[in-house]
Protein backbone atom coordinates (compact mmCIF):
# COMPACT_ATOMS: atom_id res chain seq x y z
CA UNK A 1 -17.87 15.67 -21.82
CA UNK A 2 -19.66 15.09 -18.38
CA UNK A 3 -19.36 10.91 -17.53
CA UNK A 4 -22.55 9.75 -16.14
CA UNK A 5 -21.38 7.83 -12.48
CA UNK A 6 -22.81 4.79 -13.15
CA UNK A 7 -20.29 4.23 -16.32
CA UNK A 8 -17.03 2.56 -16.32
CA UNK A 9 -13.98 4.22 -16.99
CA UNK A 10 -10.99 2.01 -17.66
CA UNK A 11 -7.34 3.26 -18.28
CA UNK A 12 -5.10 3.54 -21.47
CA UNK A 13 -1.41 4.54 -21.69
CA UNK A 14 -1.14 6.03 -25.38
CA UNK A 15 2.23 7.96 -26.76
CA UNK A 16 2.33 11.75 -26.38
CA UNK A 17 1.63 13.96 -29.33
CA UNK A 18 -1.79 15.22 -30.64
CA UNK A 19 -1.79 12.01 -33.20
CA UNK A 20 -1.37 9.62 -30.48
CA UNK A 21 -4.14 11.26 -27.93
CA UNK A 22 -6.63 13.76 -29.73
CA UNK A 23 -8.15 11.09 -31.86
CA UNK A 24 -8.70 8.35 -29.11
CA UNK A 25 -9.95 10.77 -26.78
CA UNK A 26 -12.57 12.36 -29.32
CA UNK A 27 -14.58 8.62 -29.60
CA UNK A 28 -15.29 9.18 -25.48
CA UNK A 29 -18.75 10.09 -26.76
CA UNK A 30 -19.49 7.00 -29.00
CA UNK A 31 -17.19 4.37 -26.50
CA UNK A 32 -20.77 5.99 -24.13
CA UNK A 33 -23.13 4.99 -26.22
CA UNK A 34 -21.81 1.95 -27.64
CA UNK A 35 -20.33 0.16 -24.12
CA UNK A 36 -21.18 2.54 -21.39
CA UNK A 37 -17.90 2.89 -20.63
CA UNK A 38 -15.32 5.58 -21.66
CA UNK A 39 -11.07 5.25 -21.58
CA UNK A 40 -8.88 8.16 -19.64
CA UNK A 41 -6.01 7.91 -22.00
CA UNK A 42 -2.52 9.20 -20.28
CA UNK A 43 0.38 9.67 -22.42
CA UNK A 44 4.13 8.40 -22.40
CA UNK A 45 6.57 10.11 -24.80
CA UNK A 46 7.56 9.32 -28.39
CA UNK A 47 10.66 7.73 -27.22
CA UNK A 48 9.39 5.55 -24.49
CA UNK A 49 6.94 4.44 -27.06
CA UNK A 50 9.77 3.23 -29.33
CA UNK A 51 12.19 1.55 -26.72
CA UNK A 52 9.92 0.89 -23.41
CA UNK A 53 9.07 -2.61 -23.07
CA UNK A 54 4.97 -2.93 -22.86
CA UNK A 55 5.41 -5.09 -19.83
CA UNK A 56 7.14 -2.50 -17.55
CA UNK A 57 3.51 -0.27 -17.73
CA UNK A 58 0.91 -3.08 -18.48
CA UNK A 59 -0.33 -3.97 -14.96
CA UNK A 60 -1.20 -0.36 -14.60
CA UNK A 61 -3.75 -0.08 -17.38
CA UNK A 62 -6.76 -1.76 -19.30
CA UNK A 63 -5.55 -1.04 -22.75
CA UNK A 64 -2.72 0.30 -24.47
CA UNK A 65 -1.42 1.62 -27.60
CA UNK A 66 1.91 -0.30 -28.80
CA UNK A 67 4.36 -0.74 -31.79
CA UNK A 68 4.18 -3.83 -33.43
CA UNK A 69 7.58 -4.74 -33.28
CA UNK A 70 7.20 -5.09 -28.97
CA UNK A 71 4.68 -7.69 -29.46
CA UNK A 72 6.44 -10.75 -29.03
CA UNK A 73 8.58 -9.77 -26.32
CA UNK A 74 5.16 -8.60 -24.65
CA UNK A 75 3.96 -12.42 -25.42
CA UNK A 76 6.49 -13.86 -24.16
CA UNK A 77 6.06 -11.68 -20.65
CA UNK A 78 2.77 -12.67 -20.49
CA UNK A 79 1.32 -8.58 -20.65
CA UNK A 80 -1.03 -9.16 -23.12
CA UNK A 81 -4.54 -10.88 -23.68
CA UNK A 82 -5.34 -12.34 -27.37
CA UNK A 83 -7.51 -10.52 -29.47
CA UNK A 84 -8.76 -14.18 -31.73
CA UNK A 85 -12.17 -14.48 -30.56
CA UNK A 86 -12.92 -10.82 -31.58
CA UNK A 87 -16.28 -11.11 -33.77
CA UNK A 88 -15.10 -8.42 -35.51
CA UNK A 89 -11.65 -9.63 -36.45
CA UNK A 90 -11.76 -10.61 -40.06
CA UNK A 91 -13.24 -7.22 -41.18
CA UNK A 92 -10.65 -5.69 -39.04
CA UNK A 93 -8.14 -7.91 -41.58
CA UNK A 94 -9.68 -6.76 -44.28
CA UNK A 95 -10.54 -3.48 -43.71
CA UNK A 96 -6.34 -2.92 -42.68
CA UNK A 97 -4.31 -0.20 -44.83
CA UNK A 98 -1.65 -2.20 -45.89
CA UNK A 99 -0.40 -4.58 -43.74
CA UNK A 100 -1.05 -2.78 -40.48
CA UNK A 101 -3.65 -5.51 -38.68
CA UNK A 102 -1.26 -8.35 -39.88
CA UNK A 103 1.89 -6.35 -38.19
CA UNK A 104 0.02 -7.36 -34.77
CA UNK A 105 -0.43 -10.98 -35.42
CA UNK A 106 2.34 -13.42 -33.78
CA UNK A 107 2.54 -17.10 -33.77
CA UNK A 108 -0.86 -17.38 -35.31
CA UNK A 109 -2.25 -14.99 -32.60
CA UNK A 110 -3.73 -11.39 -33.17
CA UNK A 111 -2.86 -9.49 -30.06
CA UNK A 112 -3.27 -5.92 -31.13
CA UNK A 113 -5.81 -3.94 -33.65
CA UNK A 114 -4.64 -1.20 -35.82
CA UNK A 115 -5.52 2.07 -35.06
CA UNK A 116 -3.18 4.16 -36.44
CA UNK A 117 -1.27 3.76 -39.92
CA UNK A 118 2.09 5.56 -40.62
CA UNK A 119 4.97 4.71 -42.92
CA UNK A 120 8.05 7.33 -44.59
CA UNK A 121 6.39 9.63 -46.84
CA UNK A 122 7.81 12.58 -48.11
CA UNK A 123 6.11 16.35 -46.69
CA UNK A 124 6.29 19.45 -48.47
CA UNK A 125 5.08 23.23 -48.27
CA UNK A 126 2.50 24.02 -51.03
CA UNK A 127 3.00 27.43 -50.77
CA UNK A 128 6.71 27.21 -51.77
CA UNK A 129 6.50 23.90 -54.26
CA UNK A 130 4.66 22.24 -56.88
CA UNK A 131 5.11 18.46 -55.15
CA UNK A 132 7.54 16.28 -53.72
CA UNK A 133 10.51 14.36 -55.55
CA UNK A 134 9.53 11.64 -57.07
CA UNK A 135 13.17 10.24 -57.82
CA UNK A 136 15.95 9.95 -55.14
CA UNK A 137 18.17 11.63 -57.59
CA UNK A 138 15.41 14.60 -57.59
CA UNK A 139 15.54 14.38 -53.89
CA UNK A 140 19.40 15.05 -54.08
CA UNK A 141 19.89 17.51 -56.24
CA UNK A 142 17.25 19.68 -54.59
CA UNK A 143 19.00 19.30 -51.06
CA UNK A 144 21.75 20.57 -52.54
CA UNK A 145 20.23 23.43 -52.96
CA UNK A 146 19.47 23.67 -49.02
CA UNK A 147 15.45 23.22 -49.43
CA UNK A 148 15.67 19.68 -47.98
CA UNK A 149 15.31 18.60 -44.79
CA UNK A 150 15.51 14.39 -43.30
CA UNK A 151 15.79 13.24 -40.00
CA UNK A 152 18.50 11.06 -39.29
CA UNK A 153 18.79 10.59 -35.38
CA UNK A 154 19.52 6.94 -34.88
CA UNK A 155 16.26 5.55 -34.91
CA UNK A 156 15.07 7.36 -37.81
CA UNK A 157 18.37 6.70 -39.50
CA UNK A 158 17.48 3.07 -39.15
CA UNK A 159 14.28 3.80 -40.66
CA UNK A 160 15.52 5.08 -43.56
CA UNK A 161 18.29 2.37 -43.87
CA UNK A 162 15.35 0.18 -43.83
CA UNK A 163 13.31 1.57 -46.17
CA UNK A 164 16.06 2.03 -49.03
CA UNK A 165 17.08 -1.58 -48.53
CA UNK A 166 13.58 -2.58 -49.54
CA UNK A 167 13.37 -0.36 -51.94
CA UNK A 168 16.46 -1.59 -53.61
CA UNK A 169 15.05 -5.42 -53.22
CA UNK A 170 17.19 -6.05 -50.76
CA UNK A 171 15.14 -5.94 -47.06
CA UNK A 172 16.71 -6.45 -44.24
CA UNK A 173 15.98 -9.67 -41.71
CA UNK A 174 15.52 -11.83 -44.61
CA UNK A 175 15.11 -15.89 -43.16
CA UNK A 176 18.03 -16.30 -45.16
CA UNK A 177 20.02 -13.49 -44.76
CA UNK A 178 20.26 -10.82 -42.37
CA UNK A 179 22.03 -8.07 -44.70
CA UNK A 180 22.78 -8.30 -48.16
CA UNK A 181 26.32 -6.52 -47.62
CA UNK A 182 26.74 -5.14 -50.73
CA UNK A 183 23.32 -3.68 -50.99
CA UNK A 184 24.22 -2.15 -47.47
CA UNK A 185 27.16 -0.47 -48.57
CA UNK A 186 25.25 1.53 -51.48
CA UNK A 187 22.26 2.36 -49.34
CA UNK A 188 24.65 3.69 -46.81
CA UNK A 189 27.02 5.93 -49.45
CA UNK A 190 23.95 7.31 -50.31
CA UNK A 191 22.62 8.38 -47.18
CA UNK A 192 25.60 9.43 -46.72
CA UNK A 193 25.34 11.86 -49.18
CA UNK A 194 21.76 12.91 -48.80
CA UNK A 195 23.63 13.77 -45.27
CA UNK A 196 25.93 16.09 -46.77
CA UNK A 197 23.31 18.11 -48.18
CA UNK A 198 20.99 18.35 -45.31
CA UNK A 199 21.43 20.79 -42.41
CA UNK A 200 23.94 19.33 -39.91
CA UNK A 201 21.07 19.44 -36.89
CA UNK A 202 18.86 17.01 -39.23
CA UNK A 203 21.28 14.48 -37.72
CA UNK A 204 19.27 14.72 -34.32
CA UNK A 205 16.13 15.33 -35.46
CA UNK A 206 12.94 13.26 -35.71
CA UNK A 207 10.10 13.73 -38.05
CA UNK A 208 8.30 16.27 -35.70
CA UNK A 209 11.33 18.20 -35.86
CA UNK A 210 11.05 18.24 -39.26
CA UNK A 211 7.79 18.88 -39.66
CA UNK A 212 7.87 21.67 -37.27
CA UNK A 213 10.41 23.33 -39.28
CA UNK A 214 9.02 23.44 -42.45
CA UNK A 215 6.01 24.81 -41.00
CA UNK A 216 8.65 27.27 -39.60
CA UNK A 217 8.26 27.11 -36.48
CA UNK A 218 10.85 26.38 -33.23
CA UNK A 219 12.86 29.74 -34.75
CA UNK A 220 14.02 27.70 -37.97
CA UNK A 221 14.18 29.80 -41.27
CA UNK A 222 12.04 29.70 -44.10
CA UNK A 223 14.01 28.61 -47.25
CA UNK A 224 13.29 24.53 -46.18
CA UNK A 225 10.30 22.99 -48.44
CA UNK A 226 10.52 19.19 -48.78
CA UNK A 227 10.98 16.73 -45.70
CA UNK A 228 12.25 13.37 -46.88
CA UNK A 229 11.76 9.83 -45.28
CA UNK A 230 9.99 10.86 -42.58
CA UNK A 231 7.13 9.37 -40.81
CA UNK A 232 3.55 11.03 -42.34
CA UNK A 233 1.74 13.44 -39.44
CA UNK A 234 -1.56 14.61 -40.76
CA UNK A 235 -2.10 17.29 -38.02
CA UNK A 236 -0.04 19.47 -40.15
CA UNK A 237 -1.60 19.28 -43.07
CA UNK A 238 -4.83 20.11 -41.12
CA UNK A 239 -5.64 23.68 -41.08
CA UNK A 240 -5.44 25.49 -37.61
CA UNK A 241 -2.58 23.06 -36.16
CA UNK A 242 0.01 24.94 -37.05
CA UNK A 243 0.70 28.84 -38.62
CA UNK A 244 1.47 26.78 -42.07
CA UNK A 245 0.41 23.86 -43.56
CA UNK A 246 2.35 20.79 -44.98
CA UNK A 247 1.18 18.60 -47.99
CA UNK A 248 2.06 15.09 -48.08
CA UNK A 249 2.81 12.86 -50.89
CA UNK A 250 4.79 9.27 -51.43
CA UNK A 251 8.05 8.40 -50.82
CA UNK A 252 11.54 8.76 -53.65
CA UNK A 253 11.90 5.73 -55.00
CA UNK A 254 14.70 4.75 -57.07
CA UNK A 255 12.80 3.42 -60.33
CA UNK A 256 9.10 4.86 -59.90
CA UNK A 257 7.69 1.85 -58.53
CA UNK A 258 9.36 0.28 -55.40
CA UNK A 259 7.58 3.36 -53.37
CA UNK A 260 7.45 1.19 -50.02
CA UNK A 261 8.57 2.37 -46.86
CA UNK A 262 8.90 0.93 -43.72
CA UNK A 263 5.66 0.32 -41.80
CA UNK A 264 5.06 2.29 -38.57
CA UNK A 265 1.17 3.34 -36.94
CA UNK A 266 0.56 1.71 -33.50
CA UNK A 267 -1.92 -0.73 -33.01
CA UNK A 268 -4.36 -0.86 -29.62
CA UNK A 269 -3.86 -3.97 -27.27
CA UNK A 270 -5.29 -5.55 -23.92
CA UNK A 271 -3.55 -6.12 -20.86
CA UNK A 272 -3.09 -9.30 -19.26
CA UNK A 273 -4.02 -7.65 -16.05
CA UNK A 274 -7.42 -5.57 -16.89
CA UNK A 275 -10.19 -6.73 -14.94
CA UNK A 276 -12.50 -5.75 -17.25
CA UNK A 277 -11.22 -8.22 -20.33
CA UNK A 278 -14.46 -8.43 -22.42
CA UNK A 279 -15.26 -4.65 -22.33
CA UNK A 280 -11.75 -3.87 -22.89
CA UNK A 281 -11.61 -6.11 -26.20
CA UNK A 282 -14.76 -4.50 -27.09
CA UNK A 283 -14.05 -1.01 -26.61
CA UNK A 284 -10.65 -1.39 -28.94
CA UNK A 285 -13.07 -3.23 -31.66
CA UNK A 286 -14.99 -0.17 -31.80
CA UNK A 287 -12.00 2.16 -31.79
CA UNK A 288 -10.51 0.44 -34.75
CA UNK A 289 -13.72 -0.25 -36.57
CA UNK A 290 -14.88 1.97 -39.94
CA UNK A 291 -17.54 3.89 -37.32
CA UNK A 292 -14.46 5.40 -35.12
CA UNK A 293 -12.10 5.67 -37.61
CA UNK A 294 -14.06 7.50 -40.41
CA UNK A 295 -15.88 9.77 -37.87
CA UNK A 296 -14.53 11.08 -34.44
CA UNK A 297 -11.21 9.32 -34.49
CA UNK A 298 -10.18 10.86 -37.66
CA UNK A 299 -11.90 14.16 -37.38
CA UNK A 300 -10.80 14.68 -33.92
CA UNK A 301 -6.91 14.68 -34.88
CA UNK A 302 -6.44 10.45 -35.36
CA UNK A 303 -4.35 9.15 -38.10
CA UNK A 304 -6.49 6.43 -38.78
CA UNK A 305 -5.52 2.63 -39.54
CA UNK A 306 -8.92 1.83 -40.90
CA UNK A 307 -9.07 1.77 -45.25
CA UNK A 308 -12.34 3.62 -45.01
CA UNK A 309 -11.18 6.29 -43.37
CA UNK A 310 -8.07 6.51 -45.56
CA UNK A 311 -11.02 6.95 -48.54
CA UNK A 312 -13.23 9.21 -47.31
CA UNK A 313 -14.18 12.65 -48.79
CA UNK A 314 -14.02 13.95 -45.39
CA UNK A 315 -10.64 12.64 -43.89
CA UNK A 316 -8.97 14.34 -47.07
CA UNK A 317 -10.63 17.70 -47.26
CA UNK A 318 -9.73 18.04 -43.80
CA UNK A 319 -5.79 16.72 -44.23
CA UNK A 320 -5.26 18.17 -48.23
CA UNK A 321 -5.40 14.91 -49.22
CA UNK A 322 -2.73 13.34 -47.06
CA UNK A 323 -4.59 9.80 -47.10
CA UNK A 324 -4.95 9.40 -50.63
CA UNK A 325 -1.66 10.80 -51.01
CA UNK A 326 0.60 8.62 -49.40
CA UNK A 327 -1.60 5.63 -49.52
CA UNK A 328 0.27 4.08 -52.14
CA UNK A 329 3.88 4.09 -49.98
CA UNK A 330 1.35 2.23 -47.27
CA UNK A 331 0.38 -0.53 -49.35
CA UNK A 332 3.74 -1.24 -50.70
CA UNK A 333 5.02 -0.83 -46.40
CA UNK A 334 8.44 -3.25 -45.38
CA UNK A 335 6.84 -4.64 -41.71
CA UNK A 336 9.80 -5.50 -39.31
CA UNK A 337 9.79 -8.74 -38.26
CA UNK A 338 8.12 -9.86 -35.27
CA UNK A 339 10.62 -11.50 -33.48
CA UNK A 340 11.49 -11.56 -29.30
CA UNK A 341 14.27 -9.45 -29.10
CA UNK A 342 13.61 -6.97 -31.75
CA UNK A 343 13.60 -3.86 -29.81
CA UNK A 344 17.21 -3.94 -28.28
CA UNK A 345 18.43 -5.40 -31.85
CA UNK A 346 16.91 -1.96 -33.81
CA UNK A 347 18.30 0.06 -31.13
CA UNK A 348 22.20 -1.14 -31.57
CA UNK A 349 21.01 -1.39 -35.48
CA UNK A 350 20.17 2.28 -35.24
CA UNK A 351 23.46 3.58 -33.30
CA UNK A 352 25.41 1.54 -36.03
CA UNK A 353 23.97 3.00 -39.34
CA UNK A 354 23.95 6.68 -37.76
CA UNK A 355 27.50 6.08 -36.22
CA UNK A 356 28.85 4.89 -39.96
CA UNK A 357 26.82 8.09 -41.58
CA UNK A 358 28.64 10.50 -39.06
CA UNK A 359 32.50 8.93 -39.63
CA UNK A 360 31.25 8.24 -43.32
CA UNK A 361 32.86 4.46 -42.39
CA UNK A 362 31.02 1.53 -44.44
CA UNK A 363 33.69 -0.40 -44.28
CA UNK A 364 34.10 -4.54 -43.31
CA UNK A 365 34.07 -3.62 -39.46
CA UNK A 366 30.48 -2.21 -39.31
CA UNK A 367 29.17 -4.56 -41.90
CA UNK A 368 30.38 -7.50 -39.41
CA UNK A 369 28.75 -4.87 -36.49
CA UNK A 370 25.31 -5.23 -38.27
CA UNK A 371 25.84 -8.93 -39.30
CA UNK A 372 26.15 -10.25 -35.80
CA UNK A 373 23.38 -8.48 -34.58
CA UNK A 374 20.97 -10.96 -34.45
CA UNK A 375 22.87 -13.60 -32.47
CA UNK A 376 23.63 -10.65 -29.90
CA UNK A 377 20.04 -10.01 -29.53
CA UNK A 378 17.65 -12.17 -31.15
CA UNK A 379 16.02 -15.20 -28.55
CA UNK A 380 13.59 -18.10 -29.50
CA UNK A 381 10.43 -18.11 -27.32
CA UNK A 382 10.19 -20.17 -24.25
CA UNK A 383 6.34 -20.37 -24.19
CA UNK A 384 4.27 -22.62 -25.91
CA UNK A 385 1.96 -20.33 -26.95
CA UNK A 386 0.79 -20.78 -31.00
């Protein structure tokens, strides 16, 4: 698309994968029309996106695409503007799938819109299977069998720890409570031995990985058809992206009804140090607002955080019904709390539960590992700000 020169062009820092850019990049047109102004998005990887503090790369850009869970510690760094007097905030609210638009609200503050929804779903190849497990115990017995696959590097592994603890009414980072230890020891047997029956190189794999085997690519083989707990990528259900196509559906549960997962997406922020604050806040209104999200953001390879989008005809003829598919698991999401200190805390949280898989060890010495972890980590804020 050619820029007229009399436009603005501000820049955004976004994570790298088609998901993260393709979507943002196809509203340039509308984000013309609508504010004169148009984004060049760059891209920092999947990793840096989970563990690189927003305020190490906010004076460089205008607006930026950020997990909830960095929020506070953003906050409290002062690398973020609030988003409160948005006009369009309480449609953004209520317009959310799930809980997404609440995950970016801190001390009575919004300071991020959702864009982008994700939680653990469950993929799987039509061409080889009828549907997804519905039961854990399902899920088990068919790993067994070597058609299984679940990523279970550390982060992911915490992921999933999360997830079952939730699912088994126990969550994690209670007020109360940090882990209900008993709870902790089931959840962990069992992924334990959903480890067992996965292939060994799940155990440093993420859900691209997994994804990207199933659709057998990267020189994997064939037999795999189900990916478990792992976080929902509609560019491969859309045809084109790939040589084969995955289907979606919602997480194992343990009962048939506690089908919640933990909460991922990434929400679209405004730094502290833009010089351009009122078009900024604009611009990410529009990006997260029905118009972008139904049409170009969705169509153009977005994973949309916008209900309307999740609805529509078109987002799930073009995805083989991914949305409607897994929206169910996004309703029912666990959020992580928004807390300063969060970050480093999941990272040690995720070493521990993969650590305890690997030497199959749930005993009293990493259930005192996980219990101190939030007076290693966890700080009240030192700004006033409510």
């Amino acid at each position: 698309m050619t820029v007229p020169s009399e436009s603005i062009t501000l820049r955004g820092m976004t994570w790298d994968h088609p998901r993260g850019v393709e979507g943002l990049r196809a509203c340039d047109a509308l984000l013309l029309d609508r504010h004169g102004a148009v984004v060049n998005w760059e891209a920092r990887s999947l990793l840096a996106f989970g563990d690189q503090h927003v305020s190490d790369f906010a004076r460089d850009f205008d607006l930026m695409i950020i997990d909830h869970p960095h929020v506070p510690d953003a906050v409290e760094a002062g690398a973020l503007l609030p988003l409160d007097g948005l006009p369009q905030l309480a449609e953004l609210e209520r317009e959310s799938v799930g809980r997404s638009h609440e995950s970016y609200l801190y001390r009575g503050t919004q300071w991020a819109l959702g864009v982008d929804a994700a939680a653990q779903v469950s993929a799987f190849r039509p061409d080889r299977i009828d549907g997804a497990p519905v039961f854990w115990t399902d899920a088990l017995e068919l790993a067994r069998t070597g058609a299984v696959l679940w990523p279970y590097k550390p982060v992911d592994a915490f992921s999933t720890f999360a997830t079952l603890m939730a699912q088994r009414g126990a969550p994690i980072a209670e007020p109360d409570r940090f882990v209900d230890r008993d709870m902790a020891v089931e959840v962990l047997e069992f992924m334990t031995e959903l480890a067992d029956a996965v292939p060994a190189w799940c155990a440093d794999a993420n859900p691209i990985d997994v994804a990207e085997a199933l659709v057998g690519a990267g020189g994997h083989d064939e037999e795999y058809v189900v990916g478990v707990a792992l976080f929902g990528y509609t560019n491969y259900s859309r045809p084109g992206f790939r040589q084969r196509v995955l289907a979606y559906d919602d997480l194992p549960s343990f009962d048939g009804r506690a089908t919640g997962s933990i909460l991922g997406g990434a929400g679209i922020s405004i730094s502290a140090s833009t010089r351009h604050p009122a078009l900024a806040a604009a611009i990410a209104a529009t990006l997260a607002g029905a118009e972008a999200q139904v049409g170009p953001y969705t169509l153009g390879g977005g994973q949309p955080g916008n209900l309307r989008a999740w609805r529509s005809d078109a987002a799930n003829e073009a995805t083989r019904g991914f949305f409607r598919n897994t929206l169910r698991t996004l309703e029912r999401a666990w959020v992580r709390p928004r807390v300063l200190g969060w970050p480093e805390l999941q990272l040690a949280l995720s070493h521990l539960v993969r650590d305890a898989i690997l030497a199959r060890r749930m005993d009293t010495t990493v259930l005192d590992a996980i219990a101190r972890l939030p007076e290693l980590y966890l700080r009240e804020p030192t700004t006033t700000e409510a």
